[in-house]
Protein backbone atom coordinates (compact mmCIF):
# COMPACT_ATOMS: atom_id res chain seq x y z
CA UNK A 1 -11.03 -2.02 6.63
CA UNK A 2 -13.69 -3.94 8.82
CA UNK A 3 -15.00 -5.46 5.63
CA UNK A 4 -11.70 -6.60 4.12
CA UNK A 5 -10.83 -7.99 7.29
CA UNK A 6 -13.70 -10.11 7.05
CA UNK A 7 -13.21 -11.20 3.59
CA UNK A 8 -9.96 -12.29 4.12
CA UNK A 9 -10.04 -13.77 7.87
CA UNK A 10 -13.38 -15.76 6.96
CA UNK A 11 -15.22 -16.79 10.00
CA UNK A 12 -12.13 -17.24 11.71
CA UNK A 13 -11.79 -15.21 15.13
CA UNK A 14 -8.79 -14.54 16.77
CA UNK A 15 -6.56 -11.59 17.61
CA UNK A 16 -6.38 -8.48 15.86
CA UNK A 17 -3.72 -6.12 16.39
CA UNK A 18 -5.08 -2.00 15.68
CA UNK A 19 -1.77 -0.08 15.27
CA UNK A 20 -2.30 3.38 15.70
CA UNK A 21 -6.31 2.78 16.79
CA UNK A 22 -7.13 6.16 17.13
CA UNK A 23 -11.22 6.62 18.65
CA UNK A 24 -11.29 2.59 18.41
CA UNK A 25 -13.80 2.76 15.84
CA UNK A 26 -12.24 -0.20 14.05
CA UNK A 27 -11.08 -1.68 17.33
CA UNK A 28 -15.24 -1.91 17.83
CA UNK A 29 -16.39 -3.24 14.59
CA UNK A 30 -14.35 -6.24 15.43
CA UNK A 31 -14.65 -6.84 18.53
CA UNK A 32 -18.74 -7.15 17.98
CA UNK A 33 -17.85 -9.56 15.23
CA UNK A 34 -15.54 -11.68 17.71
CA UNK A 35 -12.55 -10.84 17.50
CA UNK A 36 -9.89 -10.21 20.77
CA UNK A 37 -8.75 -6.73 20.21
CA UNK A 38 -5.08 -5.36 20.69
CA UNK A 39 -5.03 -1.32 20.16
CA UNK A 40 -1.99 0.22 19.91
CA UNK A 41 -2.05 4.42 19.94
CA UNK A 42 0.74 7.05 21.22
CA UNK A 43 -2.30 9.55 22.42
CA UNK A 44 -4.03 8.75 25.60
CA UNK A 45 -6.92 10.61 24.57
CA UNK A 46 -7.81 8.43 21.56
CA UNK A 47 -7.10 5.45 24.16
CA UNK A 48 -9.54 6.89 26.35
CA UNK A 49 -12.09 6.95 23.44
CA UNK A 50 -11.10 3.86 22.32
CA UNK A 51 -11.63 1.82 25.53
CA UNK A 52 -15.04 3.77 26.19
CA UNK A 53 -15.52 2.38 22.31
CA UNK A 54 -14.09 -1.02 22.86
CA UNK A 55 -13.95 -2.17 26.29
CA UNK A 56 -13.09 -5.74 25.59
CA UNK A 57 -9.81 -4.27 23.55
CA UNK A 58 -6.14 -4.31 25.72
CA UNK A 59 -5.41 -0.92 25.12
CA UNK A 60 -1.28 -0.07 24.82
CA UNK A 61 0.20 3.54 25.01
CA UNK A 62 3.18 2.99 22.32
CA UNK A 63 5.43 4.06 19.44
CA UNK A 64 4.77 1.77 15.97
CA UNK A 65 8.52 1.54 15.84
CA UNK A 66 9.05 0.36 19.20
CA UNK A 67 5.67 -1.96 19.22
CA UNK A 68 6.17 -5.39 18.83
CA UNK A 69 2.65 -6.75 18.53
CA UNK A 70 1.55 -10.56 20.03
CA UNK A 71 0.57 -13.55 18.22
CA UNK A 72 -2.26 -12.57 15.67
CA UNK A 73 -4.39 -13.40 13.17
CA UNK A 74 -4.60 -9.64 11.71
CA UNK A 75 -2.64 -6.12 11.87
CA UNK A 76 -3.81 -3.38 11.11
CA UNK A 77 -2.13 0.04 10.68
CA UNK A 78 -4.90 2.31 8.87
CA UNK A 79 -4.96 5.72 8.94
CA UNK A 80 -1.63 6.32 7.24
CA UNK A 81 -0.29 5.91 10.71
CA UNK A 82 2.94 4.87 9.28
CA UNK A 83 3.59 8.03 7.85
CA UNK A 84 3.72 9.82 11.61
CA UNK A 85 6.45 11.23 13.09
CA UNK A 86 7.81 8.42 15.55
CA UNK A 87 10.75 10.54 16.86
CA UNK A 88 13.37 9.62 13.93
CA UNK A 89 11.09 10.65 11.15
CA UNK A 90 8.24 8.75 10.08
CA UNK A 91 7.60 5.28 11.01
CA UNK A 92 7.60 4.08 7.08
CA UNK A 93 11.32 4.93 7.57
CA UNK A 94 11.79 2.14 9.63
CA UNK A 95 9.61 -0.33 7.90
CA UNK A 96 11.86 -3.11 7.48
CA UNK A 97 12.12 -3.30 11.37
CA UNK A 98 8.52 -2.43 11.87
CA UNK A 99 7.06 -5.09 9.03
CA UNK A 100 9.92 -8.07 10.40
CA UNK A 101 8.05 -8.18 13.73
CA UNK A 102 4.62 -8.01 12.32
CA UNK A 103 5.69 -10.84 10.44
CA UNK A 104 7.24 -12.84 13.36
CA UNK A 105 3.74 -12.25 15.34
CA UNK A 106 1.23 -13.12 12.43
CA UNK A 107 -0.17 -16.76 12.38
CA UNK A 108 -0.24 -18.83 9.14
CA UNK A 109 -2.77 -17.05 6.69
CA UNK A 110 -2.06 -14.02 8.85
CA UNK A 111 -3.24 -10.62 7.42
CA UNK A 112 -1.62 -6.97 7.07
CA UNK A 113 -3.49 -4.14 6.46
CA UNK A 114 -2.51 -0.42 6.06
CA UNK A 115 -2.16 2.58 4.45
CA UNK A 116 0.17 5.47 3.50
CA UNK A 117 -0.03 9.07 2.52
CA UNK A 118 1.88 10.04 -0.36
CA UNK A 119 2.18 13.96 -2.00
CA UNK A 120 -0.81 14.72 -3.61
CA UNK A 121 -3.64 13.72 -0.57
CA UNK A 122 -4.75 17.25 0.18
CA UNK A 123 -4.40 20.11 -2.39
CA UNK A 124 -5.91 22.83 -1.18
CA UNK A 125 -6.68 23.40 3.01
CA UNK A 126 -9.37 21.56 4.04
CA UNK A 127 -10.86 22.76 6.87
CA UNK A 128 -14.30 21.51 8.83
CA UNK A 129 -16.19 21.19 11.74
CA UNK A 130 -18.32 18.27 12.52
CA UNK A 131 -20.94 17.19 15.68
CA UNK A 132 -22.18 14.00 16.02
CA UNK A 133 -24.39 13.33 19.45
CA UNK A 134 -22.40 14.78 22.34
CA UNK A 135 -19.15 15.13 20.68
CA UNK A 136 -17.92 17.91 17.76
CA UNK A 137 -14.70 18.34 16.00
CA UNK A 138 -13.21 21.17 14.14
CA UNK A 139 -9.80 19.84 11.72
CA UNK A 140 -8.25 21.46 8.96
CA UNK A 141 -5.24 19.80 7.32
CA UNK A 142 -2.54 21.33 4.81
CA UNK A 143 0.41 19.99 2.91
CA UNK A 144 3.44 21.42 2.35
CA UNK A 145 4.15 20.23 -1.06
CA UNK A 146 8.21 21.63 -0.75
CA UNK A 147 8.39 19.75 2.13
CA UNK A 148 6.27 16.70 1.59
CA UNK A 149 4.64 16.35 5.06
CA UNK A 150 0.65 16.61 6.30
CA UNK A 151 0.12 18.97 9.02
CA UNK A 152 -3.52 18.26 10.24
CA UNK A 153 -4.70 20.11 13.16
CA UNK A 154 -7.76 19.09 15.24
CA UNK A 155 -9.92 20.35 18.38
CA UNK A 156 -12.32 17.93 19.93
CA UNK A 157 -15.39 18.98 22.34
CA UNK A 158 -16.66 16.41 24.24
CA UNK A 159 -20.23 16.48 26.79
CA UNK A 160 -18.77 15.75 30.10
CA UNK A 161 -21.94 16.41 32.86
CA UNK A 162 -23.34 19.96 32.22
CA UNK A 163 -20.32 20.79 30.41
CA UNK A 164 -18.01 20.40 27.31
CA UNK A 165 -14.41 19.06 27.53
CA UNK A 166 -11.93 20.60 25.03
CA UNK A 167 -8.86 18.95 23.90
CA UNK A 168 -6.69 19.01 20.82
CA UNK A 169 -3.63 18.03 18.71
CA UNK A 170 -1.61 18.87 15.60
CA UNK A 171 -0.36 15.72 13.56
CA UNK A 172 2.22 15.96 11.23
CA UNK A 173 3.02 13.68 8.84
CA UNK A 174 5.86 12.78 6.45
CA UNK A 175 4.56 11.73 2.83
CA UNK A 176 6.06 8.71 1.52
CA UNK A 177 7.33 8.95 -1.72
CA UNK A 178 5.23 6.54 -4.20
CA UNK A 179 8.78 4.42 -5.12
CA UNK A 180 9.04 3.37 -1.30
CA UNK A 181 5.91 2.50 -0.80
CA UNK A 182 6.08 0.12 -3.63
């Protein structure tokens, strides 16, 4: 995503808007390539992680349907967070709201860039556990093909002090059919 960015933005900086940021990895890349940072998640914990990540970035607890982003340069919505629940289904069900006020906010030569899940991304369980420096996570994910939504659940262990901090969430998500997406 970084790397598209780039290609398409040039050497221009200016404000990038990270809907559904998650750990702020993206949030990070850009910001060190100097950017100003808008992240936009509905889980405090990936906030948290995301302003340890990115502390330059203005961090904002909120729904992608409700969100209406500033002036920018970029958005970004990777992650298929379009696809989550955002209380009346998905948030791709309310794309034509959600896309009309990225519009309104991009600049001239603006940039979108996302993602979406459709039927098909995981056909058998997947199910792992990974540790990277003082952090692990176990995930496993599962679609119900009848239904056509993602259910991917994760547990996160963090080193806090002498210690490990657990915490962890299910996500469900609502596959878009490949006709609405294009």
């Amino acid at each position: 995503a970084a790397s598209i960015l780039r290609a398409k933005l040039g050497h221009a900086r200016g404000t990038v808007v990270d809907i559904g940021c998650g750990s702020g990895l993206l949030c990070e890349i850009l910001a060190e390539a100097g950017h100003d940072l808008v992240g936009v998640d509905q889980s405090d914990a990936m906030l948290e992680l995301a302003g340890a990540r990115a502390p330059s970035a203005r961090l904002f607890n909120a729904s992608i349907v409700d969100y209406r982003p500033p002036p920018a340069s970029a958005i970004c919505a990777i992650g298929e967070v379009l696809c989550y629940d955002a209380g009346a289904g998905a948030a791709w069900r309310h794309l034509d709201t959600i896309v009309s006020r990225w519009f309104a906010a991009l600049r001239p030569g603006g940039v979108v860039l996302l993602d979406v899940a459709t039927p098909g991304r995981i056909t058998t369980p997947i199910e792992r556990f990974v540790t990277e420096g003082d952090w692990a996570i176990w995930y496993r994910g599962e679609e119900d093909h009848h239904a056509r939504s993602l259910t991917r659940e994760m547990v996160t262990y963090r080193k806090v002090g002498g210690g490990y901090r657990r915490g962890g969430e299910t996500h469900r998500l609502e596959l878009a059919s490949p006709e609405r997406v294009e």
